[in-house]
PDB file of N, CA and C in Angstrom:
ATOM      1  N   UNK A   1      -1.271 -17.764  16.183  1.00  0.00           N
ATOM      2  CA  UNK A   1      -1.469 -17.062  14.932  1.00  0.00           C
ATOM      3  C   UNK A   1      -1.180 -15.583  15.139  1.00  0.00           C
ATOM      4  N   UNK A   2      -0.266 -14.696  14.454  1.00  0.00           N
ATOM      5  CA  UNK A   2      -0.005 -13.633  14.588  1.00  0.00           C
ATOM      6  C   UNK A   2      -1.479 -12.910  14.225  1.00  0.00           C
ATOM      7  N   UNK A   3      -1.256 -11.709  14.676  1.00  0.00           N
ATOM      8  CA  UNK A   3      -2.377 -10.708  14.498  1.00  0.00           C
ATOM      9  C   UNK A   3      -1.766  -9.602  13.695  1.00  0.00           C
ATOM     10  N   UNK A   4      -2.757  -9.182  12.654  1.00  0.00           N
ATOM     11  CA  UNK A   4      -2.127  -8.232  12.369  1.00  0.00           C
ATOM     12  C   UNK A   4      -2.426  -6.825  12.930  1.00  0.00           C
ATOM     13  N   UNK A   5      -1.687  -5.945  12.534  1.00  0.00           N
ATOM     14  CA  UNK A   5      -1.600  -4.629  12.902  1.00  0.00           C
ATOM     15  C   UNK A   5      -2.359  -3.490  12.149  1.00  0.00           C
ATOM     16  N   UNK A   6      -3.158  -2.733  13.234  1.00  0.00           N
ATOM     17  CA  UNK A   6      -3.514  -1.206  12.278  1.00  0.00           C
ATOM     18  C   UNK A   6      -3.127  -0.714  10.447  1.00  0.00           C
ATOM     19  N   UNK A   7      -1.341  -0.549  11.082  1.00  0.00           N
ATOM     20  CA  UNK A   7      -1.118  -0.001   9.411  1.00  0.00           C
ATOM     21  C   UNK A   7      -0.540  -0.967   9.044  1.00  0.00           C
ATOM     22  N   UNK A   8      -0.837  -2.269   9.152  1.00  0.00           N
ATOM     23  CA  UNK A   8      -0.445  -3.399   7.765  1.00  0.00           C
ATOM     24  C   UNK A   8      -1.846  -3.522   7.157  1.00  0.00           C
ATOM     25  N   UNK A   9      -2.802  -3.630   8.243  1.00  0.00           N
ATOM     26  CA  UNK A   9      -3.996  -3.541   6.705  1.00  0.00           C
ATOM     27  C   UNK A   9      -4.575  -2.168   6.188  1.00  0.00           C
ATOM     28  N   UNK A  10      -3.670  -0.916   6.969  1.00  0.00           N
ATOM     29  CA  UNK A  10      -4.032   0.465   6.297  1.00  0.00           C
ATOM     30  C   UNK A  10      -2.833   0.172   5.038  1.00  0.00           C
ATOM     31  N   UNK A  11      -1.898   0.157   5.462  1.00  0.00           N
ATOM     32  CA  UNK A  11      -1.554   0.572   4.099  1.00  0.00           C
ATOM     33  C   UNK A  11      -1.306  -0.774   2.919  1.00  0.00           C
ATOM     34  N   UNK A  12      -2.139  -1.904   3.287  1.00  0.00           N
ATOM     35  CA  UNK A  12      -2.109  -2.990   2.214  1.00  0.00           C
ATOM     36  C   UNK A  12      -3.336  -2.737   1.606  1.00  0.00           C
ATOM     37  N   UNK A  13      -4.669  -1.901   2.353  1.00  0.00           N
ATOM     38  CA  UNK A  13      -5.832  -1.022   1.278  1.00  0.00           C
ATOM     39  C   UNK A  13      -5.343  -0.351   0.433  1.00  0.00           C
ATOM     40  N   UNK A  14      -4.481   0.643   0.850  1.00  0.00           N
ATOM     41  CA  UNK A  14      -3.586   1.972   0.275  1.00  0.00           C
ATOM     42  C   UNK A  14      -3.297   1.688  -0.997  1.00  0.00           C
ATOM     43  N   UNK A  15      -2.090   0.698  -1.127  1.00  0.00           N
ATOM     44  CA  UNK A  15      -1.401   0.128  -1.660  1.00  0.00           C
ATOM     45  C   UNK A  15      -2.511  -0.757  -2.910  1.00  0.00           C
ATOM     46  N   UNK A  16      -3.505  -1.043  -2.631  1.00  0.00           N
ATOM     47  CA  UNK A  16      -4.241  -2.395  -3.021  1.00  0.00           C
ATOM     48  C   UNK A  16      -5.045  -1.236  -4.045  1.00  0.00           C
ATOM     49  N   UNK A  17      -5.393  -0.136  -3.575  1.00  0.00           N
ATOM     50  CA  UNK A  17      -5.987   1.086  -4.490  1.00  0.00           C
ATOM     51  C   UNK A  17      -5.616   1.837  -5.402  1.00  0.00           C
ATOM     52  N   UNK A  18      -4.188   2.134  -4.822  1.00  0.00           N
ATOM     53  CA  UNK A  18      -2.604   3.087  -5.968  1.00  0.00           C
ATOM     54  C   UNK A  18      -2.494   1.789  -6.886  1.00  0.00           C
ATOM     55  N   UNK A  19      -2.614   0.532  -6.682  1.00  0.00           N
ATOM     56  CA  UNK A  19      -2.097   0.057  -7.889  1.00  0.00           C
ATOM     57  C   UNK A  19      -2.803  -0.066  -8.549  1.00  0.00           C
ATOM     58  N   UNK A  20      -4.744  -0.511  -8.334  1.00  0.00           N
ATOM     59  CA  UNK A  20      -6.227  -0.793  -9.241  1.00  0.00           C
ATOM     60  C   UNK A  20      -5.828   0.669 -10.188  1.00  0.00           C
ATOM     61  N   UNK A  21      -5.373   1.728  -9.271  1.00  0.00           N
ATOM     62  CA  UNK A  21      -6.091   2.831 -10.463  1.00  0.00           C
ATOM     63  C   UNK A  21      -5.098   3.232 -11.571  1.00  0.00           C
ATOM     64  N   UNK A  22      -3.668   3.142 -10.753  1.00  0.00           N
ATOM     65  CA  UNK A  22      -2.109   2.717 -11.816  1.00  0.00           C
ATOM     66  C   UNK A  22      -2.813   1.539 -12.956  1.00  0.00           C
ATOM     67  N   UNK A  23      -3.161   0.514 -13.271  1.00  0.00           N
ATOM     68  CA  UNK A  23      -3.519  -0.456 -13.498  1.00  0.00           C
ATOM     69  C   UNK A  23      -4.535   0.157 -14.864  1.00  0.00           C
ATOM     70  N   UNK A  24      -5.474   1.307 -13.970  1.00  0.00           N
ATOM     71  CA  UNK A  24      -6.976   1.612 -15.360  1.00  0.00           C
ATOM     72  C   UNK A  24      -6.215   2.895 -15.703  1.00  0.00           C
ATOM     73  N   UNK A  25      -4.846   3.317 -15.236  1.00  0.00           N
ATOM     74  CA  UNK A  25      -4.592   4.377 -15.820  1.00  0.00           C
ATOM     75  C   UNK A  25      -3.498   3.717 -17.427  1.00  0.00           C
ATOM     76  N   UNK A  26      -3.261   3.257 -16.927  1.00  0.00           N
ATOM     77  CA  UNK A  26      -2.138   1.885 -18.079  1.00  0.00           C
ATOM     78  C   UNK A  26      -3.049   1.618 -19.230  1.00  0.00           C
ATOM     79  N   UNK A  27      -3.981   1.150 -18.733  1.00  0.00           N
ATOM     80  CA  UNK A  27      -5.386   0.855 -19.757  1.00  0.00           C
ATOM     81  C   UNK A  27      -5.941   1.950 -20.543  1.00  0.00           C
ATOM     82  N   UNK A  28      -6.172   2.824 -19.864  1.00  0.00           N
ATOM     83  CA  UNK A  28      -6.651   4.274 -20.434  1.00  0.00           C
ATOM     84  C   UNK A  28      -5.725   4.560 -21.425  1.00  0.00           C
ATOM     85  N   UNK A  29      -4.346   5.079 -21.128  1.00  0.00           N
ATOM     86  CA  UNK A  29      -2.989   5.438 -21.596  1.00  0.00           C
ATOM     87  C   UNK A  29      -3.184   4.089 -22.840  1.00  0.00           C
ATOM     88  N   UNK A  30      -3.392   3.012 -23.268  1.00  0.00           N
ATOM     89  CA  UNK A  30      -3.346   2.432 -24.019  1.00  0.00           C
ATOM     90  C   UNK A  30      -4.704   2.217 -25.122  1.00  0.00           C
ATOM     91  N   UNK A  31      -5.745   2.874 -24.766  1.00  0.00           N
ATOM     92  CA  UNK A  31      -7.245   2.805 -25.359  1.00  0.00           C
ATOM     93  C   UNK A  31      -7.600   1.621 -25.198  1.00  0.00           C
ATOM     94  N   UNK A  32      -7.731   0.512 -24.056  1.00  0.00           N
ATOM     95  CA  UNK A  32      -8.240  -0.349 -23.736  1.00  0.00           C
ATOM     96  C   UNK A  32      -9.567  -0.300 -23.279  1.00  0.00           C
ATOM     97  N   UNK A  33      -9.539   0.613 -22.213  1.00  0.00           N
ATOM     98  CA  UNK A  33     -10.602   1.074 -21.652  1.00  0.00           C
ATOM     99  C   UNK A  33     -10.818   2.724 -22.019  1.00  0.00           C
ATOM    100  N   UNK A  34     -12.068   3.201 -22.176  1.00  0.00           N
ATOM    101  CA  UNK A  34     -12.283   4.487 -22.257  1.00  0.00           C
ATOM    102  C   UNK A  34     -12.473   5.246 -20.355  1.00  0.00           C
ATOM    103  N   UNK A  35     -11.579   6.333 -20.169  1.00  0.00           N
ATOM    104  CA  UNK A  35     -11.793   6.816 -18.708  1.00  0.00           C
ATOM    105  C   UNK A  35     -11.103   8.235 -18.748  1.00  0.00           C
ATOM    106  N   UNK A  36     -12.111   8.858 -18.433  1.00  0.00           N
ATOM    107  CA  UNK A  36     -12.009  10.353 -18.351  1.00  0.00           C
ATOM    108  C   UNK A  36     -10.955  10.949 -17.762  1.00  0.00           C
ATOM    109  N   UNK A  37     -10.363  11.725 -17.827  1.00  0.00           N
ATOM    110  CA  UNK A  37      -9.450  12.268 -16.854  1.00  0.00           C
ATOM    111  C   UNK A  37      -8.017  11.333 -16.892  1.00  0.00           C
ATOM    112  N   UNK A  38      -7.894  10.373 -17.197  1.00  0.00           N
ATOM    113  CA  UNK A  38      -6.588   9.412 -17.269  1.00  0.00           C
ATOM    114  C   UNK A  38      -5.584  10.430 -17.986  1.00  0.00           C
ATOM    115  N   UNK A  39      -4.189  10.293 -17.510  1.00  0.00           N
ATOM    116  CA  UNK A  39      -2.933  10.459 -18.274  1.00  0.00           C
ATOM    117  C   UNK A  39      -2.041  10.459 -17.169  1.00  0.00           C
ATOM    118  N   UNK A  40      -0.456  11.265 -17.948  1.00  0.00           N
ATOM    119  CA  UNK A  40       0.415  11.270 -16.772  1.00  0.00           C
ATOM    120  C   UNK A  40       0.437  11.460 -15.610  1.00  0.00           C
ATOM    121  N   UNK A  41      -0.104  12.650 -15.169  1.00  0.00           N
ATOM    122  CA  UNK A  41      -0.481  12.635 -13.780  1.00  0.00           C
ATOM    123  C   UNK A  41      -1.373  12.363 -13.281  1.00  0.00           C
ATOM    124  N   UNK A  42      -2.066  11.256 -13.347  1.00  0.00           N
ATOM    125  CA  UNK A  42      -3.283  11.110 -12.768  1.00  0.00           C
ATOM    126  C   UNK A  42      -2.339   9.675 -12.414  1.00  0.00           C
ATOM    127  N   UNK A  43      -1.396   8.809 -13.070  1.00  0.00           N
ATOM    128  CA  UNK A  43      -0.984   7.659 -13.170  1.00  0.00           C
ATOM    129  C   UNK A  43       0.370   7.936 -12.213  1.00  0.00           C
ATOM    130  N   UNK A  44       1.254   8.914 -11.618  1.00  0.00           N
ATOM    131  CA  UNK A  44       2.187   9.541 -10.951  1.00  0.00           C
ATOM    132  C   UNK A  44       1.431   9.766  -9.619  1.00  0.00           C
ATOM    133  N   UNK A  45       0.357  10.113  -9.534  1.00  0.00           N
ATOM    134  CA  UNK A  45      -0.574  10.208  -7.828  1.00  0.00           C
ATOM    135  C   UNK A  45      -0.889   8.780  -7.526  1.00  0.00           C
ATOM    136  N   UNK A  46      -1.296   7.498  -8.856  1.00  0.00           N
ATOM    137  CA  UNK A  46      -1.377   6.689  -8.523  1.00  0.00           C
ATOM    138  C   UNK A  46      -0.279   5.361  -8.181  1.00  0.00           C
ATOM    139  N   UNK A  47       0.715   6.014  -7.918  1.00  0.00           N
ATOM    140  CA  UNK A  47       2.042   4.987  -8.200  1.00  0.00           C
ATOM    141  C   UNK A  47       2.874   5.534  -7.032  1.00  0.00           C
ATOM    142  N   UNK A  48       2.377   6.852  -6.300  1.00  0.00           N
ATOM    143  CA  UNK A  48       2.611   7.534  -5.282  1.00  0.00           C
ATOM    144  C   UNK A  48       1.789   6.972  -4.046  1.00  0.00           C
ATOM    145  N   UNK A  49       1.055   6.708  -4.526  1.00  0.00           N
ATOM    146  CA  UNK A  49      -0.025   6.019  -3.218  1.00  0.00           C
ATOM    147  C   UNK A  49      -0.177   4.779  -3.003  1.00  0.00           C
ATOM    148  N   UNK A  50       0.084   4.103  -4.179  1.00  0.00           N
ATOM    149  CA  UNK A  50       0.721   3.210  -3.995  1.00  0.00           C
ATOM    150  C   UNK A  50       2.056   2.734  -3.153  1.00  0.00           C
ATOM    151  N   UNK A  51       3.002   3.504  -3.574  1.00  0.00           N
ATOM    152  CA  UNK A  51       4.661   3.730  -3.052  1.00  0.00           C
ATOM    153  C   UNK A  51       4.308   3.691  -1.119  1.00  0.00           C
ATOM    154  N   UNK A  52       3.237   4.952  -0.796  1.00  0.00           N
ATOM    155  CA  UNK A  52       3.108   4.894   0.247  1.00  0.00           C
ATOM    156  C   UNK A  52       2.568   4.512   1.092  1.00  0.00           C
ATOM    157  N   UNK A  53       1.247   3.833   0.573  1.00  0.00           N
ATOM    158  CA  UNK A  53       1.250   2.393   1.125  1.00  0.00           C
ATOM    159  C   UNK A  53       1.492   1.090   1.298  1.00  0.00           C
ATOM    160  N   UNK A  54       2.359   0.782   0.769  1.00  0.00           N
ATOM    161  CA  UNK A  54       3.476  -0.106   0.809  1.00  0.00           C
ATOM    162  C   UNK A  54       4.496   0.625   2.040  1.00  0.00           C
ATOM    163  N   UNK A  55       4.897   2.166   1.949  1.00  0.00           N
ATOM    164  CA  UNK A  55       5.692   2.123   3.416  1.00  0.00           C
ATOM    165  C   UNK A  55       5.329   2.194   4.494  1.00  0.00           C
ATOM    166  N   UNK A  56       3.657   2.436   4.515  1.00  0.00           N
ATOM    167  CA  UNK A  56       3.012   1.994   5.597  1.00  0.00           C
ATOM    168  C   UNK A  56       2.301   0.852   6.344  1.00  0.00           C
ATOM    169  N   UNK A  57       2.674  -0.033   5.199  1.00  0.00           N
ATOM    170  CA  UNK A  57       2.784  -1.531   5.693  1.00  0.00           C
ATOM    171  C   UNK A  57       4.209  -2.008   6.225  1.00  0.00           C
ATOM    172  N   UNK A  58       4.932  -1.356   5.877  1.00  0.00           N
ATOM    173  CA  UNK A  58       5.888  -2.023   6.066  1.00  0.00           C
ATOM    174  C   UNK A  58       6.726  -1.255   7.401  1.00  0.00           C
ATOM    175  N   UNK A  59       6.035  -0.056   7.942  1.00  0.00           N
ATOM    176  CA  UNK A  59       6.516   0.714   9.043  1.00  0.00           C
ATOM    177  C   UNK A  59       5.645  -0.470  10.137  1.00  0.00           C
ATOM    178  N   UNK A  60       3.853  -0.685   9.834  1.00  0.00           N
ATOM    179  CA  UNK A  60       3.764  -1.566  10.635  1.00  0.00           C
ATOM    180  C   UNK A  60       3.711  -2.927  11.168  1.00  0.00           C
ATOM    181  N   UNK A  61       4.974  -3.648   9.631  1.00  0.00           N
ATOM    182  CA  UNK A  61       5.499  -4.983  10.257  1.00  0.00           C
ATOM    183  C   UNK A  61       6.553  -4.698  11.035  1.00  0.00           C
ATOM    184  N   UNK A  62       7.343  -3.735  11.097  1.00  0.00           N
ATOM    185  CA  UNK A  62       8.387  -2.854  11.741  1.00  0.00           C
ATOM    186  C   UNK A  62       8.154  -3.253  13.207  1.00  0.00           C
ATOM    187  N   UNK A  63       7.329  -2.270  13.363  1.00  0.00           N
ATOM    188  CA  UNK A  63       6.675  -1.994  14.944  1.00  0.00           C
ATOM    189  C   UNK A  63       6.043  -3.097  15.437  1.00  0.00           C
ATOM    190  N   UNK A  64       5.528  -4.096  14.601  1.00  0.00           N
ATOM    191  CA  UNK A  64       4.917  -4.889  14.783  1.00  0.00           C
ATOM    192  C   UNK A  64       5.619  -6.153  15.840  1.00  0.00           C
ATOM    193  N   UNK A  65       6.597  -6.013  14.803  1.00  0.00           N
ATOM    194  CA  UNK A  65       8.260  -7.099  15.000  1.00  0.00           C
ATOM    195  C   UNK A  65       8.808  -6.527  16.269  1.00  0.00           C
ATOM    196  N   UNK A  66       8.689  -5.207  16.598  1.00  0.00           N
ATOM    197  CA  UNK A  66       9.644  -4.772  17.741  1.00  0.00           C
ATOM    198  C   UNK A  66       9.082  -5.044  19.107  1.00  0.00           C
ATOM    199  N   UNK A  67       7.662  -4.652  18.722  1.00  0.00           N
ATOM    200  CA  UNK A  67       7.033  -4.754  19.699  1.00  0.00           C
ATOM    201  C   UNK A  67       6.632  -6.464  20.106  1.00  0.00           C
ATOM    202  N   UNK A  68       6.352  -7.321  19.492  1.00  0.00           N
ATOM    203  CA  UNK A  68       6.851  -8.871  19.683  1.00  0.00           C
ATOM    204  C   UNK A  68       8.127  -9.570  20.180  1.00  0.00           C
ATOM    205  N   UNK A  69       9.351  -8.481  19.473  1.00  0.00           N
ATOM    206  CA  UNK A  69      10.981  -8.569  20.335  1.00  0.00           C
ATOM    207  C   UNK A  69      10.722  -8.564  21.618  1.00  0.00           C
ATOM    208  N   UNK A  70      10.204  -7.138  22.102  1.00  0.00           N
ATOM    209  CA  UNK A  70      10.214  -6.536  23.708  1.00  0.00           C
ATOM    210  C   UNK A  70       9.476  -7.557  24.524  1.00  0.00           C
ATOM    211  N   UNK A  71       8.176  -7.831  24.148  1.00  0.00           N
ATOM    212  CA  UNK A  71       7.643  -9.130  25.027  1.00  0.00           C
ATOM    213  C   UNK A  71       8.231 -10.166  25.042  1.00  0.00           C
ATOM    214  N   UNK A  72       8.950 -10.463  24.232  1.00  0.00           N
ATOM    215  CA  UNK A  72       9.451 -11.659  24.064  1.00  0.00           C
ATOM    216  C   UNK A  72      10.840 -12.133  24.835  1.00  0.00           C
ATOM    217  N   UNK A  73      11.560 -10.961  24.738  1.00  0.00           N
ATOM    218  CA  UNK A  73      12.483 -10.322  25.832  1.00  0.00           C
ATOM    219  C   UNK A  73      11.846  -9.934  27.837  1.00  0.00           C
ATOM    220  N   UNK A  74      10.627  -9.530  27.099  1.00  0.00           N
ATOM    221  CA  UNK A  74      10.538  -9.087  28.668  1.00  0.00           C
ATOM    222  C   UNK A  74       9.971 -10.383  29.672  1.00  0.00           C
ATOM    223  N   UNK A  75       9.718 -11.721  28.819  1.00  0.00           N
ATOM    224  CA  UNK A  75       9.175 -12.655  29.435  1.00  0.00           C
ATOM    225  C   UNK A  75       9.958 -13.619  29.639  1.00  0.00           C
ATOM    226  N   UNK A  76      11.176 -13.335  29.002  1.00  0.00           N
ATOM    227  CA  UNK A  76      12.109 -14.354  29.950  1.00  0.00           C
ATOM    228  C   UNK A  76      13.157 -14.038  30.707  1.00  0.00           C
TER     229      UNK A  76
END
């Protein structure tokens, strides 16, 4: 069973948070929900942090993969 890595479950939190608040900012922006502070930029930080945790999952399936190559290489 693979294991996962540091920043696949840092940035699949990351990611898992930029989109909940993208998500109540959509809601807000539509009067679904009432929430203080919601609008454009509050929904642009959240779609940003999102964005970047997603590339920090995906830097550590990267490393993840390389570093599984090299053993995998170095054992035969």
């Amino acid at each position: 069973m693979r294991k996962f890595g540091k920043f696949e479950i840092l940035g699949a939190a990351i990611t898992t948070v930029g989109l909940m608040f993208l998500i109540m900012n959509v809601l807000a922006y539509f009067d679904v929900i009432p929430m203080a502070g919601a609008g454009f930029g509050s929904a642009i930080v959240s779609l940003l942090m999102a964005t970047n945790g997603y590339m920090i999952m995906l830097f550590g399936i990267a490393s993840n993969n390389a570093a599984a190559a090299a053993v995998a290489a170095a054992a035969q």
